[in-house]
C-alpha atoms as a PDB file:
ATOM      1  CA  UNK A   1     -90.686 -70.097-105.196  1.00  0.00           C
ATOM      2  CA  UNK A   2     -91.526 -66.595-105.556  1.00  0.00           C
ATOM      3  CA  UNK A   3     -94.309 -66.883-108.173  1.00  0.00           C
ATOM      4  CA  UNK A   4     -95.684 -69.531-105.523  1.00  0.00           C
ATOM      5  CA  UNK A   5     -95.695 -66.999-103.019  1.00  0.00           C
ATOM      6  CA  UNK A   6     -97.465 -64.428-105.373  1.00  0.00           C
ATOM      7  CA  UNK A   7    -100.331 -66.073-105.128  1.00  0.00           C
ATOM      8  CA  UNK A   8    -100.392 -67.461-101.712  1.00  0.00           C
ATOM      9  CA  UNK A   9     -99.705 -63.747-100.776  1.00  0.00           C
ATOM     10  CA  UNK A  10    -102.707 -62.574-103.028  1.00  0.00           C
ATOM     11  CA  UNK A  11    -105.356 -64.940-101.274  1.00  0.00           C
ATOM     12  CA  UNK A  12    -107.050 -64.172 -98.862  1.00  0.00           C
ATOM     13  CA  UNK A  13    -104.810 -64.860 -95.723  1.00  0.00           C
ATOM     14  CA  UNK A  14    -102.280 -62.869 -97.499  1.00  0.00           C
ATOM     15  CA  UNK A  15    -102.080 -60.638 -95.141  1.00  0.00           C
ATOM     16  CA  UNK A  16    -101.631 -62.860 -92.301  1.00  0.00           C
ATOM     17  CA  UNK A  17     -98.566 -64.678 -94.510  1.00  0.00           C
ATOM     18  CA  UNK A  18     -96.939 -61.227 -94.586  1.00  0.00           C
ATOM     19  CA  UNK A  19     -97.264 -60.068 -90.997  1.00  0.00           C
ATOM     20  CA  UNK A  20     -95.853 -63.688 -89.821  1.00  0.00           C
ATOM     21  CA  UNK A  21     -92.873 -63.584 -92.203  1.00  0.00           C
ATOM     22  CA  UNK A  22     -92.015 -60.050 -90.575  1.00  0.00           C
ATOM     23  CA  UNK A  23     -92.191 -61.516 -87.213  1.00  0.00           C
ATOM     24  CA  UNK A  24     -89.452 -64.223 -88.337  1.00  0.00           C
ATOM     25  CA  UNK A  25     -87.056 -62.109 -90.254  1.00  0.00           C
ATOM     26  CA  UNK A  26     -86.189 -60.648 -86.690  1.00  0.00           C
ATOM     27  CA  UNK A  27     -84.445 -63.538 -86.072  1.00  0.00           C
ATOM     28  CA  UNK A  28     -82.536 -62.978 -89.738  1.00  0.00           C
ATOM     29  CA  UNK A  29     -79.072 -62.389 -89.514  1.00  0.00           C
ATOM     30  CA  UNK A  30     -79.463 -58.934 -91.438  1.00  0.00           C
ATOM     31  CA  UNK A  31     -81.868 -57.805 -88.771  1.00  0.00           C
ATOM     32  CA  UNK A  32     -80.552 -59.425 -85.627  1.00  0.00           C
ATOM     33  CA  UNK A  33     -77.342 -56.917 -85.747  1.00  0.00           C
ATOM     34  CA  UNK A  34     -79.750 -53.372 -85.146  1.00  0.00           C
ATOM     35  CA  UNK A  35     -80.860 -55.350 -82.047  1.00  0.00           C
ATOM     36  CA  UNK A  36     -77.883 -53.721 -79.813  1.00  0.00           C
ATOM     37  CA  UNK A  37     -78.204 -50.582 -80.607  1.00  0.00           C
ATOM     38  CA  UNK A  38     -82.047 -50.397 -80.784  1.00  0.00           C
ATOM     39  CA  UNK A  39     -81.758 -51.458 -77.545  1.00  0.00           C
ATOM     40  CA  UNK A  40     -78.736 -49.052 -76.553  1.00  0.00           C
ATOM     41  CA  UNK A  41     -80.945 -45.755 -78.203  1.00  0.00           C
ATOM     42  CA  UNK A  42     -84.251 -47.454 -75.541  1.00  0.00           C
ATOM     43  CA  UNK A  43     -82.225 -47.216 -72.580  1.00  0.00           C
ATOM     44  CA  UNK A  44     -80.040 -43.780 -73.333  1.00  0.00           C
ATOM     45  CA  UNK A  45     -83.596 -42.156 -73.589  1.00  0.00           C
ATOM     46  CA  UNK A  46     -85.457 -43.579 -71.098  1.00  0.00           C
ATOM     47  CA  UNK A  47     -83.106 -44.166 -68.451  1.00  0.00           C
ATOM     48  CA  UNK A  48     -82.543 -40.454 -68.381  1.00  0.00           C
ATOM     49  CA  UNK A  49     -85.782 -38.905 -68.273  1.00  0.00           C
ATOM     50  CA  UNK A  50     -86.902 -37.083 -65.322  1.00  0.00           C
ATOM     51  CA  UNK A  51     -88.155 -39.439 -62.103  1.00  0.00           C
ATOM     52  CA  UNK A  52     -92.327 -39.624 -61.733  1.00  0.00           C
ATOM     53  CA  UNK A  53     -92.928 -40.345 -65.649  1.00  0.00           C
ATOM     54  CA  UNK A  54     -93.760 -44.248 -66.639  1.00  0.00           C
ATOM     55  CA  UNK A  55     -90.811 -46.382 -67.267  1.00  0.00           C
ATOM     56  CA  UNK A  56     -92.797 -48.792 -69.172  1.00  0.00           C
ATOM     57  CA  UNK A  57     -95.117 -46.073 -71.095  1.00  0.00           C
ATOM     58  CA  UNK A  58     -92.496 -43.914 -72.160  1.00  0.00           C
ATOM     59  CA  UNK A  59     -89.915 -47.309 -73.517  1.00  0.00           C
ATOM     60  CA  UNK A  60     -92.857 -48.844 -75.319  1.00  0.00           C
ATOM     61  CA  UNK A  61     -94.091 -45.392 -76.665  1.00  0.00           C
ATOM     62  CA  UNK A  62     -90.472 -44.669 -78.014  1.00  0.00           C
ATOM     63  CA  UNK A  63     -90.501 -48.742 -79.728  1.00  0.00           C
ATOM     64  CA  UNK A  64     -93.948 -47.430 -80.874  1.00  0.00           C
ATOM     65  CA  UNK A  65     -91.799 -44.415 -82.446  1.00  0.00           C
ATOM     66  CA  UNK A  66     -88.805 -46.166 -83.980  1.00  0.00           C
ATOM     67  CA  UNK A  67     -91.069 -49.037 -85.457  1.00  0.00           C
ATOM     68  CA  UNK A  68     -93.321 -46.324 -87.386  1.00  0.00           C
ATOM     69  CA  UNK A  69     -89.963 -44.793 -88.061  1.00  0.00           C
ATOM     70  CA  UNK A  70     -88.606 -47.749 -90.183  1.00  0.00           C
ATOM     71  CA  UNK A  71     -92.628 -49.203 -91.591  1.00  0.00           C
ATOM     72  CA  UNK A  72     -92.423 -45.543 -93.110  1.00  0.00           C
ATOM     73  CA  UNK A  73     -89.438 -45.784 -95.005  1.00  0.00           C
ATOM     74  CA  UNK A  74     -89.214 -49.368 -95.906  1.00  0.00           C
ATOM     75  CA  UNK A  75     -93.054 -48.904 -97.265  1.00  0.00           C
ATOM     76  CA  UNK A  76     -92.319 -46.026 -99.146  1.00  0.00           C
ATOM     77  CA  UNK A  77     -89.332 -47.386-100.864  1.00  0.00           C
ATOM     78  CA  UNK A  78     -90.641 -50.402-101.799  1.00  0.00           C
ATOM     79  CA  UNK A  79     -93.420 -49.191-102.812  1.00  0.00           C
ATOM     80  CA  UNK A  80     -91.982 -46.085-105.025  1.00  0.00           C
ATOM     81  CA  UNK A  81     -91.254 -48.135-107.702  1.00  0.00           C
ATOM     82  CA  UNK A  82     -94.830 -49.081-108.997  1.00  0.00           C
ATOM     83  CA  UNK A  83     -96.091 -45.782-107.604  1.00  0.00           C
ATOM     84  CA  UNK A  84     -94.096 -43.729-109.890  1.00  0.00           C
ATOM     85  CA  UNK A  85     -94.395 -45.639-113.204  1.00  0.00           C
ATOM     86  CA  UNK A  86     -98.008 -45.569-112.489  1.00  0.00           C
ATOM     87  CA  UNK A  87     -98.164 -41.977-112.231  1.00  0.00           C
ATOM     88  CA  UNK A  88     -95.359 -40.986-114.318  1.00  0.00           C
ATOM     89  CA  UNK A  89     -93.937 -42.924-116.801  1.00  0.00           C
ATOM     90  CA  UNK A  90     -91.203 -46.206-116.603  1.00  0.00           C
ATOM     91  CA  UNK A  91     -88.243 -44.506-116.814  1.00  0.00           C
ATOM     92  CA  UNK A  92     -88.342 -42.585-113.923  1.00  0.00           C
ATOM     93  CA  UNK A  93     -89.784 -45.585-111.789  1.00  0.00           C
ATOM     94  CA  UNK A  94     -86.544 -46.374-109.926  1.00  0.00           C
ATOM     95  CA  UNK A  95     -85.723 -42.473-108.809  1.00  0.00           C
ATOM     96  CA  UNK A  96     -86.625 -43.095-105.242  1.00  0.00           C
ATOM     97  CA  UNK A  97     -84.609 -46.293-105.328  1.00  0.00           C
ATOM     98  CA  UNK A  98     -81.346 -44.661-106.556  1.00  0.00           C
ATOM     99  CA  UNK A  99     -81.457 -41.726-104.555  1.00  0.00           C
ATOM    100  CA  UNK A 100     -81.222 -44.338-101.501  1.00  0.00           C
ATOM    101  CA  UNK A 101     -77.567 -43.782-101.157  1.00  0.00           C
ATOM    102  CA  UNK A 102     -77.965 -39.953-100.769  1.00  0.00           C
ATOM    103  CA  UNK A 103     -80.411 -40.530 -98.045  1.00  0.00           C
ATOM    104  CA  UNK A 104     -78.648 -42.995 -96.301  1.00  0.00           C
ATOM    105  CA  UNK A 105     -75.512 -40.211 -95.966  1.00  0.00           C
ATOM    106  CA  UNK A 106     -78.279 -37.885 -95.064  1.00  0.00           C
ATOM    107  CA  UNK A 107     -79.686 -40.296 -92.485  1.00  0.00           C
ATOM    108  CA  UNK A 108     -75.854 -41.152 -91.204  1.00  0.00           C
ATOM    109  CA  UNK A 109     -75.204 -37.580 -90.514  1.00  0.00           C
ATOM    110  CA  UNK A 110     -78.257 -37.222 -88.262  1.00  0.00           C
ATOM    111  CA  UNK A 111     -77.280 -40.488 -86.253  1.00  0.00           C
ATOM    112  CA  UNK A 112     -73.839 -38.942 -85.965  1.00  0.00           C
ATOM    113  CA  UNK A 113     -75.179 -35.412 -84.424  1.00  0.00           C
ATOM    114  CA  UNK A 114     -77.392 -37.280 -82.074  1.00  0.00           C
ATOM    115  CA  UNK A 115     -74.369 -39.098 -80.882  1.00  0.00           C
ATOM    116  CA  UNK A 116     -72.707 -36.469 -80.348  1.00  0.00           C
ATOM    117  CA  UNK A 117     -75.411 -34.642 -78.591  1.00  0.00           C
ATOM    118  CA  UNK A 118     -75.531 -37.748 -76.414  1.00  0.00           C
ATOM    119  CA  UNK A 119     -71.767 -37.819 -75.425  1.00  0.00           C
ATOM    120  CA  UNK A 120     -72.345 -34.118 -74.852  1.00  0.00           C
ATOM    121  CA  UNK A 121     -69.413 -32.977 -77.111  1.00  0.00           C
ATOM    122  CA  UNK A 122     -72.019 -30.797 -78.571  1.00  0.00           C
ATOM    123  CA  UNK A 123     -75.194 -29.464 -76.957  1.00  0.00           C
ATOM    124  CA  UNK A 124     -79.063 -28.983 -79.543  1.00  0.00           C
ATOM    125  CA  UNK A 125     -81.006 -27.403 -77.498  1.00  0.00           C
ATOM    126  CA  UNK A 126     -84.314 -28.124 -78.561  1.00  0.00           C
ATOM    127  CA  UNK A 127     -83.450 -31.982 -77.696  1.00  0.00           C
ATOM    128  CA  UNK A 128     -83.743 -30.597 -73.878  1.00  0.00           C
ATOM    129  CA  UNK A 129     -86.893 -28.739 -73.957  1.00  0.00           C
ATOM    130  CA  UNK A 130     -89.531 -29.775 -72.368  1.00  0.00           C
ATOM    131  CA  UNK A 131     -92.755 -27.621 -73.611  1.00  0.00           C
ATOM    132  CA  UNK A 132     -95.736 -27.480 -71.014  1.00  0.00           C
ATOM    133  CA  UNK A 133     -99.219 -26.812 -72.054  1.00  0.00           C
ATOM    134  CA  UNK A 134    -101.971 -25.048 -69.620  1.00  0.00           C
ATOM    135  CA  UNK A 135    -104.748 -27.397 -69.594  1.00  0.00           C
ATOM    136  CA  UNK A 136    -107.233 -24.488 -70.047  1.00  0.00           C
ATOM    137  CA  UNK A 137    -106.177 -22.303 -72.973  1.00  0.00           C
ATOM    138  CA  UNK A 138    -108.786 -20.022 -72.172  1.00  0.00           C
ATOM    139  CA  UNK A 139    -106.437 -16.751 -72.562  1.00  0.00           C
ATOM    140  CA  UNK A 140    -103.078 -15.384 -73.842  1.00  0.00           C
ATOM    141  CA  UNK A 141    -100.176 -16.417 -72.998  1.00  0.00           C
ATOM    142  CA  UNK A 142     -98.839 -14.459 -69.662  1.00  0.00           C
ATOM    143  CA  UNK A 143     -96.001 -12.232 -70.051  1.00  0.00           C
ATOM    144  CA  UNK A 144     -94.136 -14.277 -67.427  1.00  0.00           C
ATOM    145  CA  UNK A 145     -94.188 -17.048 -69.712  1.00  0.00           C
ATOM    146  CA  UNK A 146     -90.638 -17.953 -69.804  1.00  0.00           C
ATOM    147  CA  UNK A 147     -88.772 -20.236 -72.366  1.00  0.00           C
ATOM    148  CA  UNK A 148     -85.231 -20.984 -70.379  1.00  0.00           C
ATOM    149  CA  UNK A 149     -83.833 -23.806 -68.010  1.00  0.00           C
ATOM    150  CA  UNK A 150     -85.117 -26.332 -70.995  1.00  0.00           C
ATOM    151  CA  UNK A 151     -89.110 -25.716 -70.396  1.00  0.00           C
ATOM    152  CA  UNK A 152     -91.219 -23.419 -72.311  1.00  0.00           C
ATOM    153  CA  UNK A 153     -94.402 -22.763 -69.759  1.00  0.00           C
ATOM    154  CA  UNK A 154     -97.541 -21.621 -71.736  1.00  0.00           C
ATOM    155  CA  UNK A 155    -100.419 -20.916 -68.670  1.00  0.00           C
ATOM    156  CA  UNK A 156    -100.465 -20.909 -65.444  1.00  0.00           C
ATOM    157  CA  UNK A 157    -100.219 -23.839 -62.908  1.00  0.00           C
ATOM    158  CA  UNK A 158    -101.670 -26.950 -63.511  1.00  0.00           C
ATOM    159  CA  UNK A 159     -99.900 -27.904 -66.993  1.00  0.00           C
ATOM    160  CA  UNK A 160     -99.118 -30.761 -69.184  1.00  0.00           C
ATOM    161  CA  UNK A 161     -96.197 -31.691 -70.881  1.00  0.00           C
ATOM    162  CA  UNK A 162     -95.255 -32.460 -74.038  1.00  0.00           C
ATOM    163  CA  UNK A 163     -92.592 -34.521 -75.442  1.00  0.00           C
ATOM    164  CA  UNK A 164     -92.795 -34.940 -79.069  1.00  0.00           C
ATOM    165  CA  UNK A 165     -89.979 -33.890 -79.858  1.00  0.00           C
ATOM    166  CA  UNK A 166     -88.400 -37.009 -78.024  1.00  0.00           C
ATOM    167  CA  UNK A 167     -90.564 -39.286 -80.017  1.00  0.00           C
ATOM    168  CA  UNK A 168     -89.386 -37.631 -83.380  1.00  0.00           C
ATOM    169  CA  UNK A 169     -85.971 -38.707 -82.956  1.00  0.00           C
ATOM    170  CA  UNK A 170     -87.020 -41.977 -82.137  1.00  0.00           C
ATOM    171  CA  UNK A 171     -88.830 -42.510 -85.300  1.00  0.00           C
ATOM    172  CA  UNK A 172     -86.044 -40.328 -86.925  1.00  0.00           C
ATOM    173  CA  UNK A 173     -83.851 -43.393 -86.212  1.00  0.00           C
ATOM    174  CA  UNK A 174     -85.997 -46.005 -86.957  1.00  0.00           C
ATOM    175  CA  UNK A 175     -86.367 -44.126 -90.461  1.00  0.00           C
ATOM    176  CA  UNK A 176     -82.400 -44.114 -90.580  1.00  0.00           C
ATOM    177  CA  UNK A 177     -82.042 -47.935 -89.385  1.00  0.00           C
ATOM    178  CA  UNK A 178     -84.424 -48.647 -92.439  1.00  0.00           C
ATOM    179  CA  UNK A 179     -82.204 -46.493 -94.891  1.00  0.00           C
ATOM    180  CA  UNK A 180     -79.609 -48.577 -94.282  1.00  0.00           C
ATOM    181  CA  UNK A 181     -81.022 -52.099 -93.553  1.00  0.00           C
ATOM    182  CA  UNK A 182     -80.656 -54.023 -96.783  1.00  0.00           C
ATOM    183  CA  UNK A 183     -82.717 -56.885 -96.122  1.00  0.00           C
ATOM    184  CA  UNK A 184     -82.855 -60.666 -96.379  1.00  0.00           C
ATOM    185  CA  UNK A 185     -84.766 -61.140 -99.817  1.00  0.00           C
ATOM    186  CA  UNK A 186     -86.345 -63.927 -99.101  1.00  0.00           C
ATOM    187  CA  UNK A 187     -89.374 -65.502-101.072  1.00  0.00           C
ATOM    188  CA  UNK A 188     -92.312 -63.935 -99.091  1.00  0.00           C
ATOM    189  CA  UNK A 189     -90.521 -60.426 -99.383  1.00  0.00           C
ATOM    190  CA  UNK A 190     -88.998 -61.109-102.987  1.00  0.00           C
ATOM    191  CA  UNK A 191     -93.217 -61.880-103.753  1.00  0.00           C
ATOM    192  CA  UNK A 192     -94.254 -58.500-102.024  1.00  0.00           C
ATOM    193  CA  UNK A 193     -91.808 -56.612-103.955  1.00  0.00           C
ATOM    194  CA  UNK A 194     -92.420 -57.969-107.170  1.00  0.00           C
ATOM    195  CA  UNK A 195     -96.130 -57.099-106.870  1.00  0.00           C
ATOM    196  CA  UNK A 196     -95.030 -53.425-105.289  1.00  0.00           C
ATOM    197  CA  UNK A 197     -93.027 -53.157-108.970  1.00  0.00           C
ATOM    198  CA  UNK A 198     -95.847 -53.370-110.706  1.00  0.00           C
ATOM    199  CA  UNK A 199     -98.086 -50.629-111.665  1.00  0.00           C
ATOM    200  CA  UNK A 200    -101.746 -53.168-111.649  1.00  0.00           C
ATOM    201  CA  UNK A 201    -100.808 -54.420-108.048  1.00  0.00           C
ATOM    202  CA  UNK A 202     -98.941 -51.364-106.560  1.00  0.00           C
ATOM    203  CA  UNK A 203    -101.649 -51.009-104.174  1.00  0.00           C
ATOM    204  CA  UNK A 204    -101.501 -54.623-102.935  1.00  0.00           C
ATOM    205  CA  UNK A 205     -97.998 -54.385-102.860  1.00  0.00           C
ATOM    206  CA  UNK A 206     -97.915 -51.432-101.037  1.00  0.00           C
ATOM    207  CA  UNK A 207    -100.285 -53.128 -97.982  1.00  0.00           C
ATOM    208  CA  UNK A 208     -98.099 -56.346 -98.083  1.00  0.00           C
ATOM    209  CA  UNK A 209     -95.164 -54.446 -97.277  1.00  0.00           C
ATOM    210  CA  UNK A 210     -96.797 -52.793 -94.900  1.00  0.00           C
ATOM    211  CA  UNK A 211     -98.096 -55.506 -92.630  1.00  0.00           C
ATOM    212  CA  UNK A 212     -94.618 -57.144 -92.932  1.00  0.00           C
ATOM    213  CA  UNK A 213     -93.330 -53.870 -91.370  1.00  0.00           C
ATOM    214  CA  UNK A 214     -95.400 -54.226 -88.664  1.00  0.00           C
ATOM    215  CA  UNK A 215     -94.749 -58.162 -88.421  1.00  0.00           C
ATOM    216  CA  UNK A 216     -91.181 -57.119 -88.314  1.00  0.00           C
ATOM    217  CA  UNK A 217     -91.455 -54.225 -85.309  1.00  0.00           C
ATOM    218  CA  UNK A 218     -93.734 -56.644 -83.169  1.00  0.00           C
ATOM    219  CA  UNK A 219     -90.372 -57.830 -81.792  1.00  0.00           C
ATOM    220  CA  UNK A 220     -88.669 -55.220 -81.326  1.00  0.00           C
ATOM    221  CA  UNK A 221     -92.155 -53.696 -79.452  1.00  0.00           C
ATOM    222  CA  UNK A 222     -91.400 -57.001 -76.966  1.00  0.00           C
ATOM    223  CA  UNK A 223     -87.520 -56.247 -76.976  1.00  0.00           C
ATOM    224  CA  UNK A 224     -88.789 -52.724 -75.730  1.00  0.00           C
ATOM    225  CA  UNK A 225     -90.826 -53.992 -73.089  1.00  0.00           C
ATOM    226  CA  UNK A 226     -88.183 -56.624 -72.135  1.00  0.00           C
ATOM    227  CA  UNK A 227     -85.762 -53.396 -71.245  1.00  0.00           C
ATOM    228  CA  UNK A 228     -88.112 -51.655 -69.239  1.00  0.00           C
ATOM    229  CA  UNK A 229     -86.244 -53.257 -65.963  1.00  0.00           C
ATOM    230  CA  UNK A 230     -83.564 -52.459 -67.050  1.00  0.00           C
ATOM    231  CA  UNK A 231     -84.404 -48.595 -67.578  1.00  0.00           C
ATOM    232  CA  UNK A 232     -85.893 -48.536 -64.051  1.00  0.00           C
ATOM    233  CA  UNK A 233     -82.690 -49.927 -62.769  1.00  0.00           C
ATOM    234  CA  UNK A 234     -80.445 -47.102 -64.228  1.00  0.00           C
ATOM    235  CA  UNK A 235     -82.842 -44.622 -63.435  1.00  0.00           C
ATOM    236  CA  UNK A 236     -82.435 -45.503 -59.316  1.00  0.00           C
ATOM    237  CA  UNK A 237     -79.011 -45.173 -59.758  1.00  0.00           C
ATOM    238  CA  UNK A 238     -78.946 -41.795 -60.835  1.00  0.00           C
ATOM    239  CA  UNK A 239     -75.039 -41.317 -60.749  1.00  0.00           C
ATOM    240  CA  UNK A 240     -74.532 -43.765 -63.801  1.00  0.00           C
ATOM    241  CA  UNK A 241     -76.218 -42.257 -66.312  1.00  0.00           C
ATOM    242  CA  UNK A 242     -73.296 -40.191 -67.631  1.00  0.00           C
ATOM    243  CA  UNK A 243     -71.686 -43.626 -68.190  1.00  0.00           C
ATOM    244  CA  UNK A 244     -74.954 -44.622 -70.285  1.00  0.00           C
ATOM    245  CA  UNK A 245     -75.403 -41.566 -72.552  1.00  0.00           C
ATOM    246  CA  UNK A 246     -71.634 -41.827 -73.386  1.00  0.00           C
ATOM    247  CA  UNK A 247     -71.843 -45.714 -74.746  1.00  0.00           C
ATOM    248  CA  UNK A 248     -75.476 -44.868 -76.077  1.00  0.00           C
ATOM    249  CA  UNK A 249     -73.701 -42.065 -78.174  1.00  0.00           C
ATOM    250  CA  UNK A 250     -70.954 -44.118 -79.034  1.00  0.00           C
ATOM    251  CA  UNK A 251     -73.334 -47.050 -80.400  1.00  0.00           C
ATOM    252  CA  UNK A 252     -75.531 -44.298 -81.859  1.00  0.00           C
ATOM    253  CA  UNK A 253     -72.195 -43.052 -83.629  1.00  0.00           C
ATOM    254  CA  UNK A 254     -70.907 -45.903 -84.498  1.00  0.00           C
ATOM    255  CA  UNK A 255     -74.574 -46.686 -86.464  1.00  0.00           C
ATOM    256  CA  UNK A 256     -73.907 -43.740 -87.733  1.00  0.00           C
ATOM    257  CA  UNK A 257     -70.356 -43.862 -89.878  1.00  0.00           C
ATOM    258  CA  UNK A 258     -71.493 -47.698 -91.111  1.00  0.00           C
ATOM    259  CA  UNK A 259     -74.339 -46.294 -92.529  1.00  0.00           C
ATOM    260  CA  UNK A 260     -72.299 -43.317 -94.115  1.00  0.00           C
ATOM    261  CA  UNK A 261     -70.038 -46.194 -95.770  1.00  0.00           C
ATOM    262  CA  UNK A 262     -72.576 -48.455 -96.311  1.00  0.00           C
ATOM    263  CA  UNK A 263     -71.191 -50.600 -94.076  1.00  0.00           C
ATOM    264  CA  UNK A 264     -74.063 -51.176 -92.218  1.00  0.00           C
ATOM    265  CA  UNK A 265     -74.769 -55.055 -93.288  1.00  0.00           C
ATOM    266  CA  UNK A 266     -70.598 -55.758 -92.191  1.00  0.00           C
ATOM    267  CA  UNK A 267     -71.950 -58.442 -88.581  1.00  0.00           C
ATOM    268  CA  UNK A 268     -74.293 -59.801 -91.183  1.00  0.00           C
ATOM    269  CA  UNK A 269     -71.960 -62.804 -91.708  1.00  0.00           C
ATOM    270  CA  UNK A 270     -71.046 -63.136 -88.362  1.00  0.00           C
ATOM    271  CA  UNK A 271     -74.794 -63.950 -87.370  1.00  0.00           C
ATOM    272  CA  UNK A 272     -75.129 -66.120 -90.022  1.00  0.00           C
ATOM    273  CA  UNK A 273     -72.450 -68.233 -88.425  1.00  0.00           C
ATOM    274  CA  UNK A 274     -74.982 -69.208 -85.292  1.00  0.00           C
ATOM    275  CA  UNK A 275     -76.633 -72.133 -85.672  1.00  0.00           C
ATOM    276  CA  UNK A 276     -80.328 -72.245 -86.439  1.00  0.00           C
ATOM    277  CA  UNK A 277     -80.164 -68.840 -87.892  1.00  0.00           C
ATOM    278  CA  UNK A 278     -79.313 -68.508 -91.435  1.00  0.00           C
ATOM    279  CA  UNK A 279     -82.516 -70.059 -92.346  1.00  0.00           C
ATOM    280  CA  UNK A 280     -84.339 -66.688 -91.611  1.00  0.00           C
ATOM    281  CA  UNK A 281     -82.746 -65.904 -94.288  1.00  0.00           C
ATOM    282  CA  UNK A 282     -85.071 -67.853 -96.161  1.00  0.00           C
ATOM    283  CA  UNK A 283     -88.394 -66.668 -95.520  1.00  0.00           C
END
């Protein structure tokens, strides 16, 4: 089945193959169980942001984040293997590949800090900071600048902000989520890897897995806009949103020591048990 998909995928609506087979191993059993706390990170860090920015640019742009997050890791890995033996020899091929579980602890450890940042047991700074931008950089900064209360003003009046930093730990997530995901091997993606293992077709390989990536976050791009009501509801009820960045942590946490374990796969069986959806499993 997978040689049969080799060539299907090496045609010329490969592409299109790949980027459909992403979109339908969101409904896999391996991928449906990152759906809650996707979701739970979404709403923990839009529902708090300050009133008078976009509820519906700011989700989206943070899906945006997370989804590049987890295309950049999954495409890197996958692609290693070919990438290395082509450039360096066979035997070190597979180094990206087995330092996985030392990234994975790395990546676990960062979910576990935001958490906690979250829940407020501890505070990072930076996470707060809000850095504004005259439009007009015509001259040095003023000595009033200041850098306390969580902005840093550079200029005068008439500023823009910037929130990257925001967007960083949304696609630091999505880059942890895909450390951890071990996913449905299925004959399109079984195909795609087996042409990312070798040297000739790393290239190829490389692309496939790249469109399926983006097959795969197209979903959760829709499961971001699907939340945005439910952002703007939190955010008029201002008094709740202790209440959401404690269970956002504690989902974010709880991500967190699963992927330190390598536990992260453990619902993976109870999805499979709903009907319809262990067939995912096979694309």
């Amino acid at each position: 089945m997978t040689e049969a998909w080799v060539d299907y995928l090496t045609g010329p609506w490969g592409f299109a193959f790949a980027f459909a087979a992403g979109i339908l191993s969101f409904l896999s059993p391996c991928v449906l169980p990152l759906v809650p706390a996707y979701i739970a990170h979404l709403t923990g860090t839009t529902a708090t942001l300050e009133p008078g920015r976009s509820d519906r640019r700011e989700t989206v742009s943070h899906a945006f984040a997370f989804v590049l997050g987890f295309t950049a890791i999954f495409t890197i890995i996958g692609a290693s293997v070919g990438a290395i033996a082509a450039v360096f020899s066979a035997d070190d091929q597979y180094a990206v590949r087995d330092a996985i579980p030392t990234l994975q602890k790395i990546g676990a450890v960062v979910l576990i800090v935001m958490g906690l940042n979250l829940i407020g047991v501890i505070r990072l700074p930076f996470l707060y900071r809000t850095y504004t931008f005259e439009t007009a950089m015509a001259g040095p900064m003023p000595a009033g600048a200041s850098a306390g209360g969580g902005t840093v003003t550079m200029g005068g009046g008439g500023g823009r902000s910037w929130y990257g930093l925001g967007y960083a730990k949304s696609f630091g997530i999505g880059s942890a989520f895909a450390l951890g995901w071990t996913p449905c091997i299925g004959p399109v993606l079984g195909a795609i890897l087996t042409l990312s293992a070798t040297s000739a077709d790393v290239a190829q390989g490389g692309y496939l897995l790249l469109v399926y990536s983006l097959g795969l976050g197209v979903p959760f791009i829709i499961t971001g806009l699907a939340v945005v009501p439910m952002t703007r509801f939190f955010r008029r009820i201002r008094g709740i949103m202790p209440v959401i960045e404690i269970v956002t942590g504690a989902m974010i946490i709880g991500v967190g020591i699963l992927l330190f374990f390598d536990e992260l796969t453990i619902f993976n069986s109870w999805f499979s048990d709903i009907p319809g959806l262990e067939r995912f499993n096979q694309i």
